[in-house]
Every structure is written in C-alpha cells, then in structure tokens.
PDB file of N, CA and C in Angstrom:
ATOM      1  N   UNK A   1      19.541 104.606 187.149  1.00  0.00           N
ATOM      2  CA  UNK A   1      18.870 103.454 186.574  1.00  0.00           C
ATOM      3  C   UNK A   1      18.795 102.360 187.642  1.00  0.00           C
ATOM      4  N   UNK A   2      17.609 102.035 187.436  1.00  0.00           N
ATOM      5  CA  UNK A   2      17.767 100.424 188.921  1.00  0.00           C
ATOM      6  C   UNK A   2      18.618  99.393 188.556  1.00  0.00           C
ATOM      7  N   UNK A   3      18.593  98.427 189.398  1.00  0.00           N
ATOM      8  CA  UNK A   3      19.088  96.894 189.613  1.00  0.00           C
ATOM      9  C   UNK A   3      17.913  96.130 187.632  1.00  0.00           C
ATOM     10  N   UNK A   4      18.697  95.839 187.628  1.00  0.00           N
ATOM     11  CA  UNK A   4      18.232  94.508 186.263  1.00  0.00           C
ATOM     12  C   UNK A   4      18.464  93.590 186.748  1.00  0.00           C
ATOM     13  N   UNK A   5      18.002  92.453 186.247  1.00  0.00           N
ATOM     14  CA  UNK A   5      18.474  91.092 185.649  1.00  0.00           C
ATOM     15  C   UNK A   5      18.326  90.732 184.135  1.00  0.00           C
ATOM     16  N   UNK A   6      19.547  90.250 184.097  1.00  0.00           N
ATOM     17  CA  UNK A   6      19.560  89.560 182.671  1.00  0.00           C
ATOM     18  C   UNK A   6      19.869  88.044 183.014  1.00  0.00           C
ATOM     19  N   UNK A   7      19.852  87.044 181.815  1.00  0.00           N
ATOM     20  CA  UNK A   7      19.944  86.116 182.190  1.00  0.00           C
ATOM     21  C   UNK A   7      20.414  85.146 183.069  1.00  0.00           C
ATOM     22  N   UNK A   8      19.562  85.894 184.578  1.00  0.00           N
ATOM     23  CA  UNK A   8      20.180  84.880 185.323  1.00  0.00           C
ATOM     24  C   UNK A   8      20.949  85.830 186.688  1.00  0.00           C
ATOM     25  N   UNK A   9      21.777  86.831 186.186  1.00  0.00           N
ATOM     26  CA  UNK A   9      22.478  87.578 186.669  1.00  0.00           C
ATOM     27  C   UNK A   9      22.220  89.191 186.722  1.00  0.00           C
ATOM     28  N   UNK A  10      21.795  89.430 187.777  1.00  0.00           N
ATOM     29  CA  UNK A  10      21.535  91.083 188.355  1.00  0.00           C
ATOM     30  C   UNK A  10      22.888  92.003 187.970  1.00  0.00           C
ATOM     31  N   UNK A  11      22.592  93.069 187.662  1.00  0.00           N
ATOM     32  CA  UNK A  11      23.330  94.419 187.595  1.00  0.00           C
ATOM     33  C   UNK A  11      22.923  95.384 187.968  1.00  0.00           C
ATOM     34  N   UNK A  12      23.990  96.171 187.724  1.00  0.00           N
ATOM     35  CA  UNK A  12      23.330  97.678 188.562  1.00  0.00           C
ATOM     36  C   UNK A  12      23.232  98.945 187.463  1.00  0.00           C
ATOM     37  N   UNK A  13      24.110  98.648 185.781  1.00  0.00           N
ATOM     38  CA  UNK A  13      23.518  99.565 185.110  1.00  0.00           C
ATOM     39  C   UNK A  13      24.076  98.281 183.895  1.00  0.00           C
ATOM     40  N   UNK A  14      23.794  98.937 182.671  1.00  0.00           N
ATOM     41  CA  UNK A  14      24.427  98.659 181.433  1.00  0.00           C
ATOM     42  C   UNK A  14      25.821  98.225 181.043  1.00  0.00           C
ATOM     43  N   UNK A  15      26.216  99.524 181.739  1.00  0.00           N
ATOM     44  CA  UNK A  15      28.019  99.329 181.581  1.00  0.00           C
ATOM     45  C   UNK A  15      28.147  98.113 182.171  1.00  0.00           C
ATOM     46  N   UNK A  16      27.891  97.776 183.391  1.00  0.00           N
ATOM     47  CA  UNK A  16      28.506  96.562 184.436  1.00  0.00           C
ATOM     48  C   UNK A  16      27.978  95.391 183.347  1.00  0.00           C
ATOM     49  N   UNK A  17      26.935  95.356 182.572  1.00  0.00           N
ATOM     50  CA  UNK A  17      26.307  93.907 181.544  1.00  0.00           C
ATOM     51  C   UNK A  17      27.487  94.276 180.628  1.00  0.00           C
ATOM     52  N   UNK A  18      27.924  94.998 179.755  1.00  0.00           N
ATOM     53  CA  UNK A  18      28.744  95.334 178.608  1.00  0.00           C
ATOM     54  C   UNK A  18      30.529  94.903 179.538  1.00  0.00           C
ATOM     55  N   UNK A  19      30.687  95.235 180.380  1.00  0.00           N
ATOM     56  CA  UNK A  19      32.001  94.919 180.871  1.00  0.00           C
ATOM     57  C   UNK A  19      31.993  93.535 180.990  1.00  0.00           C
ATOM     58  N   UNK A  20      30.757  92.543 181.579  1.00  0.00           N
ATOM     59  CA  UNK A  20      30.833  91.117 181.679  1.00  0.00           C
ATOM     60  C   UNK A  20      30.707  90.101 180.597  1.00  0.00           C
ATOM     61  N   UNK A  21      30.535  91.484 179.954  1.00  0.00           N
ATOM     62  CA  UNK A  21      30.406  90.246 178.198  1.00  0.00           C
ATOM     63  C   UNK A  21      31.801  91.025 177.332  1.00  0.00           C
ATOM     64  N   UNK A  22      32.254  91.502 177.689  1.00  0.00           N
ATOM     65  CA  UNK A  22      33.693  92.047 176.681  1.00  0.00           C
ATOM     66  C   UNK A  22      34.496  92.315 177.999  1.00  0.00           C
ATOM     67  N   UNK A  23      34.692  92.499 178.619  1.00  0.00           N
ATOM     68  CA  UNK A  23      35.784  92.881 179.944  1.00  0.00           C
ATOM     69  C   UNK A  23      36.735  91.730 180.144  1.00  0.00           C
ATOM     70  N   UNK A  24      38.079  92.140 180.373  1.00  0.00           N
ATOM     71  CA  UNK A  24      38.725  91.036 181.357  1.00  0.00           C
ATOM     72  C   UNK A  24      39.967  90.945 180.203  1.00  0.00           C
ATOM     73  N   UNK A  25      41.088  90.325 180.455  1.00  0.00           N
ATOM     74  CA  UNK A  25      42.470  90.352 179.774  1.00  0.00           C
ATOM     75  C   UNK A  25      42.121  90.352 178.222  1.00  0.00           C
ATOM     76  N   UNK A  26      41.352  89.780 177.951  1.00  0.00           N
ATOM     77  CA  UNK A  26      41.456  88.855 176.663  1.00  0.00           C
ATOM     78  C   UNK A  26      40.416  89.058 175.595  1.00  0.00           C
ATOM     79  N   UNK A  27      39.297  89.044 176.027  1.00  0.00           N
ATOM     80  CA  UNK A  27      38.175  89.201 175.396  1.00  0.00           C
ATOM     81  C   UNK A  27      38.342  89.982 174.140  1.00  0.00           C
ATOM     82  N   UNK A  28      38.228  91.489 174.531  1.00  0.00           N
ATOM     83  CA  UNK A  28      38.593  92.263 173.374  1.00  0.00           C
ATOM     84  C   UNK A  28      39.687  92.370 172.316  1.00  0.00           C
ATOM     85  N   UNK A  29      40.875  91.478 172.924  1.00  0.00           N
ATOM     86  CA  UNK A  29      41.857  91.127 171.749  1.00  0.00           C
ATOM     87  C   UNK A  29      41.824  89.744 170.825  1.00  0.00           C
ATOM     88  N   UNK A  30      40.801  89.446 171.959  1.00  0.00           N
ATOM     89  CA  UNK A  30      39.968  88.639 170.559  1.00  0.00           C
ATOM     90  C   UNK A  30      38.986  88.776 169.603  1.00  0.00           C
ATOM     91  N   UNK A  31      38.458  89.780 170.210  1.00  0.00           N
ATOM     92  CA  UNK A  31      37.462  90.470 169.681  1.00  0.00           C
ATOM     93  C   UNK A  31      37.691  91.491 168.195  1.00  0.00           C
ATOM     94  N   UNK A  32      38.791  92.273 168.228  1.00  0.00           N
ATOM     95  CA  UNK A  32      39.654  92.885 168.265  1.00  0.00           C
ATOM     96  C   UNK A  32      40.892  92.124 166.461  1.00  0.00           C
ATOM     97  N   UNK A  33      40.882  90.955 166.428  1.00  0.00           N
ATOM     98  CA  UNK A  33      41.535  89.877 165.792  1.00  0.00           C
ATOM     99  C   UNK A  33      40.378  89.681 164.738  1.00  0.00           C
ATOM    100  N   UNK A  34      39.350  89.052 165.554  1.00  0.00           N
ATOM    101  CA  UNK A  34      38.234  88.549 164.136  1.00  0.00           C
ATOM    102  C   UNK A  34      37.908  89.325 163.521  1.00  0.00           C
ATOM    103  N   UNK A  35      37.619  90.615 164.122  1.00  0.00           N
ATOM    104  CA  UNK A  35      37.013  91.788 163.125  1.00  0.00           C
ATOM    105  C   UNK A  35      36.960  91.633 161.764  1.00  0.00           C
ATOM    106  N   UNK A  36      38.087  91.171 161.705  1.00  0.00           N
ATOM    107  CA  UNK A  36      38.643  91.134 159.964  1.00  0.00           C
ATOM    108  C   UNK A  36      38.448  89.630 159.144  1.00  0.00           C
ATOM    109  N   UNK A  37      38.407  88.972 160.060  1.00  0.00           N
ATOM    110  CA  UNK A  37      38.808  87.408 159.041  1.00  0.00           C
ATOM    111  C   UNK A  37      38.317  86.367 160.066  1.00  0.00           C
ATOM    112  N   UNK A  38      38.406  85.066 159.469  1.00  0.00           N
ATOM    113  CA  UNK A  38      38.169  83.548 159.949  1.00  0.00           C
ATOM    114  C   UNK A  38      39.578  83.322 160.733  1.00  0.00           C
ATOM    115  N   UNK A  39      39.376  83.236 161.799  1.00  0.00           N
ATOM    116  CA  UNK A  39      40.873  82.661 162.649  1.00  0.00           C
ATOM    117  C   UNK A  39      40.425  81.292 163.320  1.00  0.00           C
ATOM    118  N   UNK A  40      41.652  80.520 163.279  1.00  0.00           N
ATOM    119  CA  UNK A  40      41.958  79.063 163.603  1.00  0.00           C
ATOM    120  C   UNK A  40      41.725  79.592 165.110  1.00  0.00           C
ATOM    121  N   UNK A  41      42.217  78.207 165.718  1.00  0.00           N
ATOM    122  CA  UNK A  41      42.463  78.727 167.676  1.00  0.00           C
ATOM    123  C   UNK A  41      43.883  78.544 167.425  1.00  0.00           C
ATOM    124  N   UNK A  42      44.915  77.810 166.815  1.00  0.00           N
ATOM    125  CA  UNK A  42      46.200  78.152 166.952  1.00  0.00           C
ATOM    126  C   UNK A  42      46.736  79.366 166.588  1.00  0.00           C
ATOM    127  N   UNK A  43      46.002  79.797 165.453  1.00  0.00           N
ATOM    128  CA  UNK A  43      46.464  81.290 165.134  1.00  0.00           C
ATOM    129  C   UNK A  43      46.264  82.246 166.367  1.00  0.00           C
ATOM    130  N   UNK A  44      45.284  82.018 166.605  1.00  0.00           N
ATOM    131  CA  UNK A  44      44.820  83.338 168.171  1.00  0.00           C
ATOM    132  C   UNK A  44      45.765  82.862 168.933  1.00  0.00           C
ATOM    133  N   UNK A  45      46.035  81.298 169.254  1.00  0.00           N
ATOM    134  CA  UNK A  45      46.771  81.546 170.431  1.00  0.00           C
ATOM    135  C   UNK A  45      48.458  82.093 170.624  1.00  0.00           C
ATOM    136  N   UNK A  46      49.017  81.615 169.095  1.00  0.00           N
ATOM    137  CA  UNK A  46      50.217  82.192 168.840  1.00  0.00           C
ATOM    138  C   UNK A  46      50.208  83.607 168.673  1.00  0.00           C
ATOM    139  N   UNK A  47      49.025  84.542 168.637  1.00  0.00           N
ATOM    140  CA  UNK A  47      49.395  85.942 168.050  1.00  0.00           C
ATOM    141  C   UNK A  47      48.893  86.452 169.839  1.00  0.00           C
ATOM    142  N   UNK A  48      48.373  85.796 170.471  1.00  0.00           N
ATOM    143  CA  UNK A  48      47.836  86.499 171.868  1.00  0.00           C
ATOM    144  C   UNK A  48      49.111  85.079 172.133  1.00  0.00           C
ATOM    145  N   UNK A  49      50.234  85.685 172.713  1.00  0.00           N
ATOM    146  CA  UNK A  49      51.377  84.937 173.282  1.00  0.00           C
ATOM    147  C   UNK A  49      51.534  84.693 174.462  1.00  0.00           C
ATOM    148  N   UNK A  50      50.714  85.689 175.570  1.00  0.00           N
ATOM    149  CA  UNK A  50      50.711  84.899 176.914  1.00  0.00           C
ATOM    150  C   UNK A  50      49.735  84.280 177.991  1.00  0.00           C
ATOM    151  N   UNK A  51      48.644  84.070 176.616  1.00  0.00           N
ATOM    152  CA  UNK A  51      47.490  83.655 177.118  1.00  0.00           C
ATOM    153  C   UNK A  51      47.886  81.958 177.029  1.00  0.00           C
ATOM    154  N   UNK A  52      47.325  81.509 178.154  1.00  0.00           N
ATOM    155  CA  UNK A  52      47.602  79.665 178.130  1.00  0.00           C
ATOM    156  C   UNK A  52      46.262  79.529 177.722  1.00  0.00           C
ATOM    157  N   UNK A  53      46.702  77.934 177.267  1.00  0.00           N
ATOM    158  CA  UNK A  53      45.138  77.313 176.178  1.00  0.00           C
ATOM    159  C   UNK A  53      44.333  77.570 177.459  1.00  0.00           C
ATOM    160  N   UNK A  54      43.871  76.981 178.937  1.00  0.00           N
ATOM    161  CA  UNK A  54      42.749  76.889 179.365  1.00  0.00           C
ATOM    162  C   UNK A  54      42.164  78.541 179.046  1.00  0.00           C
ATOM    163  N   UNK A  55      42.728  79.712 179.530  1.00  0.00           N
ATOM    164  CA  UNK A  55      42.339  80.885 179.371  1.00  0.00           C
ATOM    165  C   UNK A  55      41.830  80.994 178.012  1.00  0.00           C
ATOM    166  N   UNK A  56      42.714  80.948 177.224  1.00  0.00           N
ATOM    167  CA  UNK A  56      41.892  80.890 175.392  1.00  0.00           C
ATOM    168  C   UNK A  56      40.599  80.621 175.480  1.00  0.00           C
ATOM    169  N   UNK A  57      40.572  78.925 175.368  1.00  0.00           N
ATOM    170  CA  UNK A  57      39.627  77.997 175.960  1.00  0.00           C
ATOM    171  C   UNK A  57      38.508  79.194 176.740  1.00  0.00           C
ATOM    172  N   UNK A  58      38.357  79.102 177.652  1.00  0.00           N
ATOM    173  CA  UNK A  58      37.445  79.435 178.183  1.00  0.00           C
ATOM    174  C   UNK A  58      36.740  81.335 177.486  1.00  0.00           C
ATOM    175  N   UNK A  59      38.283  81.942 177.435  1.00  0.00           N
ATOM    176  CA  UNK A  59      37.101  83.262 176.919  1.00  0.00           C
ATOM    177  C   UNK A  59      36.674  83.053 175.746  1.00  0.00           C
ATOM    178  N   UNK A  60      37.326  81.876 174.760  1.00  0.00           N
ATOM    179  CA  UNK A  60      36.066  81.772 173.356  1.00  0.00           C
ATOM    180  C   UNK A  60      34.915  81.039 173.840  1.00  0.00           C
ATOM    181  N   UNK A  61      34.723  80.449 174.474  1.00  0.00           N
ATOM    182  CA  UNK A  61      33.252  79.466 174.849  1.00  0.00           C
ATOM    183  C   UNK A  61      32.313  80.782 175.413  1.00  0.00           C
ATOM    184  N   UNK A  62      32.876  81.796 176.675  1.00  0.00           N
ATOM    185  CA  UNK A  62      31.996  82.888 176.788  1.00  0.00           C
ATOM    186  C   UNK A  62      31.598  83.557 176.086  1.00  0.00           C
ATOM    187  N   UNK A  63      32.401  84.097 174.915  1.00  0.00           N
ATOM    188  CA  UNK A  63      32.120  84.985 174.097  1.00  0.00           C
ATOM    189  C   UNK A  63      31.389  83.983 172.670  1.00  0.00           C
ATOM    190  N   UNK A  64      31.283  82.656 172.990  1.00  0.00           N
ATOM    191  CA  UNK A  64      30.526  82.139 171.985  1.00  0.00           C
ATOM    192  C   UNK A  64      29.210  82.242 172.788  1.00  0.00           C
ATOM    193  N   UNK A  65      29.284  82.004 173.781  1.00  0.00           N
ATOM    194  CA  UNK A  65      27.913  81.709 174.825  1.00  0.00           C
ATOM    195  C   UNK A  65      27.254  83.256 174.815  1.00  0.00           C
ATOM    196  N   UNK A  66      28.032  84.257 174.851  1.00  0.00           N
ATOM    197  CA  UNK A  66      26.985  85.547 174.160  1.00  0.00           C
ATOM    198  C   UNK A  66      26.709  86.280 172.774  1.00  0.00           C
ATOM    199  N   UNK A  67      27.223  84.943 172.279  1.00  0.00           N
ATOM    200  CA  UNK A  67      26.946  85.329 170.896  1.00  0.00           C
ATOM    201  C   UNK A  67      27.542  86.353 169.889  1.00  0.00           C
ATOM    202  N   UNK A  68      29.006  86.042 170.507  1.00  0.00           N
ATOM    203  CA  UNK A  68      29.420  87.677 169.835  1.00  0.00           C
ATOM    204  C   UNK A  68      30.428  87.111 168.806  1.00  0.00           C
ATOM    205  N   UNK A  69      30.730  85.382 168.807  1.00  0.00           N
ATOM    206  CA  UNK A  69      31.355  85.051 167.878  1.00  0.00           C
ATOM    207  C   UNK A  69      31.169  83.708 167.787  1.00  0.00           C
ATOM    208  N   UNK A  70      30.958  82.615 166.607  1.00  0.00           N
ATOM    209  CA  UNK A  70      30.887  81.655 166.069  1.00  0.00           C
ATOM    210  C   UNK A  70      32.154  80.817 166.000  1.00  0.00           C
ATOM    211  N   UNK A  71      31.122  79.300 166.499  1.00  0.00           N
ATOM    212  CA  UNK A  71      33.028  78.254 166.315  1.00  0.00           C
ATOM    213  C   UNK A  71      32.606  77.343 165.450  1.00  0.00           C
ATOM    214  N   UNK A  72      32.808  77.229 164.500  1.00  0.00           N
ATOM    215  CA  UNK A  72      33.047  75.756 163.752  1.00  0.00           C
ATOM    216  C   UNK A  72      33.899  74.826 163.675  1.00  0.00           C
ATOM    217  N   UNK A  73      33.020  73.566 163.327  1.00  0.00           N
ATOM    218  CA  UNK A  73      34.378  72.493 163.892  1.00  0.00           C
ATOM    219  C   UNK A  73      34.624  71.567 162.373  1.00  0.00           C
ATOM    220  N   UNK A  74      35.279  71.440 161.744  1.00  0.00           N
ATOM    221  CA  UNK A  74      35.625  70.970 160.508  1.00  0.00           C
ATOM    222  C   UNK A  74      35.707  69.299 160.716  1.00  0.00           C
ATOM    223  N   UNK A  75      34.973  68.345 160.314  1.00  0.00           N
ATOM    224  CA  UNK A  75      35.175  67.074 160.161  1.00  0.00           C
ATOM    225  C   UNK A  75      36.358  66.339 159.569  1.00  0.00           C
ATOM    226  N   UNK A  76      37.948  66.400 159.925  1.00  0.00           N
ATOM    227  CA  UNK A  76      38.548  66.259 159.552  1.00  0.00           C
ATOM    228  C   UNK A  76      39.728  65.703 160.288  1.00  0.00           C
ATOM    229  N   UNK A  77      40.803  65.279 160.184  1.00  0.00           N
ATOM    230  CA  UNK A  77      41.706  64.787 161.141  1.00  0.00           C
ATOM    231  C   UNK A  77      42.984  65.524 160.451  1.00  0.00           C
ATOM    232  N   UNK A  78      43.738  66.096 161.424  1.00  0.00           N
ATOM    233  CA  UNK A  78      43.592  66.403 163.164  1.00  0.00           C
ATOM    234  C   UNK A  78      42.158  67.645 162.552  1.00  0.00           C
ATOM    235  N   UNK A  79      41.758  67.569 164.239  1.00  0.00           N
ATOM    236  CA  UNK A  79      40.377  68.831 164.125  1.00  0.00           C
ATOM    237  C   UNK A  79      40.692  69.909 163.404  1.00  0.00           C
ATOM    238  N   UNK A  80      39.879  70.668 163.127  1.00  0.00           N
ATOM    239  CA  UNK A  80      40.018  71.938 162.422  1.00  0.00           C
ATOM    240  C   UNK A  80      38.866  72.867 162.777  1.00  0.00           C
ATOM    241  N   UNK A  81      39.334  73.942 163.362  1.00  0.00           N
ATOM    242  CA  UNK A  81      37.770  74.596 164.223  1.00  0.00           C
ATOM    243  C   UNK A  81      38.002  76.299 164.051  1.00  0.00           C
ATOM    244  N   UNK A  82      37.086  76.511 163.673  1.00  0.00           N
ATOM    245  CA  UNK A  82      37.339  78.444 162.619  1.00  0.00           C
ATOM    246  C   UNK A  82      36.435  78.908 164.113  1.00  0.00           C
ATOM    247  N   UNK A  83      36.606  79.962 164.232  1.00  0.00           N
ATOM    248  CA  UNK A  83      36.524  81.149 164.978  1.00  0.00           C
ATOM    249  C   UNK A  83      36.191  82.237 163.985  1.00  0.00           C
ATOM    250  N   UNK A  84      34.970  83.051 164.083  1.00  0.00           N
ATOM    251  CA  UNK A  84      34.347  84.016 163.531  1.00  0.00           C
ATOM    252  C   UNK A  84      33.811  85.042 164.395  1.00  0.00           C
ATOM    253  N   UNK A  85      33.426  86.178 163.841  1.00  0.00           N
ATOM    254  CA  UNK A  85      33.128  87.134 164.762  1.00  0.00           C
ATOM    255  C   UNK A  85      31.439  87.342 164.256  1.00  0.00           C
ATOM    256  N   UNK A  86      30.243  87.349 164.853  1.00  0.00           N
ATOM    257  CA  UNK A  86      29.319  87.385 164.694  1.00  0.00           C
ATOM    258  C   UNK A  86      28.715  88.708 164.165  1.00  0.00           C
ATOM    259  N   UNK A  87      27.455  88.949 163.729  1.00  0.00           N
ATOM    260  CA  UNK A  87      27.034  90.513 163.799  1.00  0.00           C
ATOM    261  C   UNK A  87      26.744  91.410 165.359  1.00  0.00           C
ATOM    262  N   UNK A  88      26.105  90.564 165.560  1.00  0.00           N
ATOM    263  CA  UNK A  88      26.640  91.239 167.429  1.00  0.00           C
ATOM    264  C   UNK A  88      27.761  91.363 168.102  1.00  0.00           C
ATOM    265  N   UNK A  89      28.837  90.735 167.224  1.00  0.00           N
ATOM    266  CA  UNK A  89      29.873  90.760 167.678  1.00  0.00           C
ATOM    267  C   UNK A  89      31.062  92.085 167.545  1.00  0.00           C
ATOM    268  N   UNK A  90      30.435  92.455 166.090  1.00  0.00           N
ATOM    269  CA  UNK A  90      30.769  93.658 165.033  1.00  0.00           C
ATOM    270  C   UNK A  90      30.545  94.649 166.327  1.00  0.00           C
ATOM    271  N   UNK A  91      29.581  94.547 166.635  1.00  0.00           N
ATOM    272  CA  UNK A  91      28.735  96.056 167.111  1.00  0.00           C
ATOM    273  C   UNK A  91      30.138  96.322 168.673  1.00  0.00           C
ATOM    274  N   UNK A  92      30.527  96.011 168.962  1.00  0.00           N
ATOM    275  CA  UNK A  92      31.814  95.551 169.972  1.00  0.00           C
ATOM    276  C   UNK A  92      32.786  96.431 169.124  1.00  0.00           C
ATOM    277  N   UNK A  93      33.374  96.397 168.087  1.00  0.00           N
ATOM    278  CA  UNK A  93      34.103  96.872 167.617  1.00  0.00           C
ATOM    279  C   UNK A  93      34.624  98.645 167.487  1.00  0.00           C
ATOM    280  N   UNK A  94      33.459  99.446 167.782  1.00  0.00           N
ATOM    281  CA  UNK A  94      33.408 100.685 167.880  1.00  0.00           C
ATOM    282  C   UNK A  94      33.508 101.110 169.526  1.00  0.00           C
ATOM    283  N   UNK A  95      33.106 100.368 170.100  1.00  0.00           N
ATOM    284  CA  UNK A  95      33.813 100.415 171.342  1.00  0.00           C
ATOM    285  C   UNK A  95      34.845  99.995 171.743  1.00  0.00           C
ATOM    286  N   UNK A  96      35.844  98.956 171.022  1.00  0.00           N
ATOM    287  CA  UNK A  96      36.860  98.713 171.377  1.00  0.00           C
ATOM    288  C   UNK A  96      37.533  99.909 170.338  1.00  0.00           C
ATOM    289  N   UNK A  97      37.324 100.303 169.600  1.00  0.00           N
ATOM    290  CA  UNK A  97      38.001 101.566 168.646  1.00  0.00           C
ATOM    291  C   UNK A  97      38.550 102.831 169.513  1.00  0.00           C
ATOM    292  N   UNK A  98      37.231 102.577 170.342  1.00  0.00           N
ATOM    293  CA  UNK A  98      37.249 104.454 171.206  1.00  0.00           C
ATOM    294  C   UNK A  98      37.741 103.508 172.744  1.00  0.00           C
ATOM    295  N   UNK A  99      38.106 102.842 173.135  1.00  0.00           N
ATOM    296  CA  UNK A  99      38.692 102.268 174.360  1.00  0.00           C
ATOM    297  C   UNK A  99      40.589 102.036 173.598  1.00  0.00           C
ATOM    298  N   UNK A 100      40.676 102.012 172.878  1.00  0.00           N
ATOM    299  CA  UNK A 100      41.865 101.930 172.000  1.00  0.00           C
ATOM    300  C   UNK A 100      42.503 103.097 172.220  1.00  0.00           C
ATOM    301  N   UNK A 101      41.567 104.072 171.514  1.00  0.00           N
ATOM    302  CA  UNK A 101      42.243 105.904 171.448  1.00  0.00           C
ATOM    303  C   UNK A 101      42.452 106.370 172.467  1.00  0.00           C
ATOM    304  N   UNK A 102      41.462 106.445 173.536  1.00  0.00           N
ATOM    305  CA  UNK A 102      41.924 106.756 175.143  1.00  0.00           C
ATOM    306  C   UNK A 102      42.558 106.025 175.407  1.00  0.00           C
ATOM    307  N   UNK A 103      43.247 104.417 175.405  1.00  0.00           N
ATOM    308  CA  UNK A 103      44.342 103.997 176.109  1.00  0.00           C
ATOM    309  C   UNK A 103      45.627 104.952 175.146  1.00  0.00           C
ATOM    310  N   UNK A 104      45.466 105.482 174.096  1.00  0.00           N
ATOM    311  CA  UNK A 104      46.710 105.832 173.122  1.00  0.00           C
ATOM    312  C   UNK A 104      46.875 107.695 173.860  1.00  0.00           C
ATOM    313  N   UNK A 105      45.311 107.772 174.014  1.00  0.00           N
ATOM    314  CA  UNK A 105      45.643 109.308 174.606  1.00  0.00           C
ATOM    315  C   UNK A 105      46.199 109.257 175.944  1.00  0.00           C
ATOM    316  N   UNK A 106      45.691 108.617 177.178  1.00  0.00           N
ATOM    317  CA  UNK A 106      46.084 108.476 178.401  1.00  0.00           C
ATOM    318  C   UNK A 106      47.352 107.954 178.589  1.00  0.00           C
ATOM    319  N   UNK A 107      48.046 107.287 177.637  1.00  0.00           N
ATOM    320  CA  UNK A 107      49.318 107.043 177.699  1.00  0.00           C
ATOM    321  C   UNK A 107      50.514 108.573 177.552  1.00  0.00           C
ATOM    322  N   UNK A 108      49.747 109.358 176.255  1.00  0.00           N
ATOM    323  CA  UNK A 108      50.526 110.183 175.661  1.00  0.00           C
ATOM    324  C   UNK A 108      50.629 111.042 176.369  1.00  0.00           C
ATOM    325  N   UNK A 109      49.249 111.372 176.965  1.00  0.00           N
ATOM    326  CA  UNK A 109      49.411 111.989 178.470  1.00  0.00           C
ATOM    327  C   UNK A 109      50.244 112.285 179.574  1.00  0.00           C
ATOM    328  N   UNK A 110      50.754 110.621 180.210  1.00  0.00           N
ATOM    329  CA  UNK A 110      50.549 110.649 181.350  1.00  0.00           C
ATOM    330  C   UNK A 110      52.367 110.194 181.057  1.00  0.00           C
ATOM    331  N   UNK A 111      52.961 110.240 179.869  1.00  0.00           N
ATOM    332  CA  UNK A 111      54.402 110.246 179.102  1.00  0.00           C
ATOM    333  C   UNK A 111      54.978 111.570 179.157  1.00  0.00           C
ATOM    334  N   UNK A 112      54.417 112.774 179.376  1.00  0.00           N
ATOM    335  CA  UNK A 112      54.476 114.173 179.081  1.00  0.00           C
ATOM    336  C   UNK A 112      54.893 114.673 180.809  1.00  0.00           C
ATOM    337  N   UNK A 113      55.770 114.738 180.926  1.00  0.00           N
ATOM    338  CA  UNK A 113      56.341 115.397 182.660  1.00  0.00           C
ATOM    339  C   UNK A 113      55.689 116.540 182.923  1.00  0.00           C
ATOM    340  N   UNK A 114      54.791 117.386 181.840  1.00  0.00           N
ATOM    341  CA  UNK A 114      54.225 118.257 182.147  1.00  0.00           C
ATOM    342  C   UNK A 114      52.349 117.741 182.532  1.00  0.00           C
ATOM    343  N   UNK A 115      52.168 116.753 182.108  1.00  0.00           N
ATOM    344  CA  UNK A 115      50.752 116.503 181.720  1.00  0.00           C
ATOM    345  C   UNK A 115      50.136 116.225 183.380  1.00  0.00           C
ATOM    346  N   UNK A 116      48.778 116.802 182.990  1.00  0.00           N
ATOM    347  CA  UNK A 116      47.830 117.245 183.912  1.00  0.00           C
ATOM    348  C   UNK A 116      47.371 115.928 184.811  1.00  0.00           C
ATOM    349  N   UNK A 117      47.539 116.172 186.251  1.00  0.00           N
ATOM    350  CA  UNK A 117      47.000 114.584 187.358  1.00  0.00           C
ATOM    351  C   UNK A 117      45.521 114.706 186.691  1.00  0.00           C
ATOM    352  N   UNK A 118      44.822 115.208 186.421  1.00  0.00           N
ATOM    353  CA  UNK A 118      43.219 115.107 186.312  1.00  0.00           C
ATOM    354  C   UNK A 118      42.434 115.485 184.896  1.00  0.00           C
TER     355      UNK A 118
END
C-alpha cells in the first residue's frame, strides 16, 4: 500500500494511523475503562495508578481530538467533567479484546520452559 496522508500527517500503511490514534502506555486502558460507563477524570486517574495528571491530561485531549471519546464539563463548583467513550470509540474495543488475548497467550507461552522461541 503507498504513503497516505491523513490529517496533516503522512503514513506508510493503516496500522501505523490505528497505532497513532490508540498506541502508547495509556490510551487503550482508557479506552479499555469507558467501554462500560461514564468515568470522572479522578476515577481514571486513581484506577490507572501510575499515570501522572499531565500524562492523563494529555492522552484524554488526543483521544478526544480523534473522536474516540467525549468530555463534558458540568457547571458546578468544584468542576465536574464525565469522560465517555464515543461510537468510534466502541469500534477500538474489539481490537483491544484480541490485543488482550495475545498479550494472555504470549505470556502463557513464553511462562512454559518448554515453549517455542518462534
């Protein structure tokens, strides 16, 4: 497949666009969290325990900036700001399912003194 551009930014296939919009420590365990429900940012940040706020911070603004999850900000004192997972965001979820099972198989694997280098 050739060189693309997407907004802004060249690649060299699909995968490399799909790794820059879900890739990297965090993303997918946030990703990963909303699936199911409305989460605060204190809740994410206490259940993801060694992520510091700027890191938080910044992978929800990316992953709001591709649309894969919604922030609302509640008019209220102190702030109050929900975190949602979008419908494009859903579609993420079956790939983090089957990136899940191979980290569970490659572990079980590579735990086994007999198990295969390749």
């Amino acid at each position: 497949m050739p060189e693309f551009e997407f907004e802004g930014q060249r690649y060299q296939n699909p995968v490399e666009l799909a790794l820059h919009l879900i890739g990297g420590k965090w993303k997918m365990p946030i990703l990963w969290r909303l699936r199911d429900r409305v989460w605060r940012y204190n809740e994410i940040r206490r259940e993801l325990k060694r992520v510091s706020h700027k890191m938080l911070t910044q992978q929800l603004r990316e992953l709001e900036s591709a649309g894969l999850i919604s922030r609302t900000v509640h008019p209220v004192v102190p702030p109050h700001v929900d975190y949602a997972i979008t419908d494009l965001g859903l579609t993420t979820i079956p790939v983090i399912e089957a990136l899940r099972a191979w980290g569970a198989l490659y572990r079980k694997r590579k735990a086994r003194p007999d198990a295969r280098s390749t």
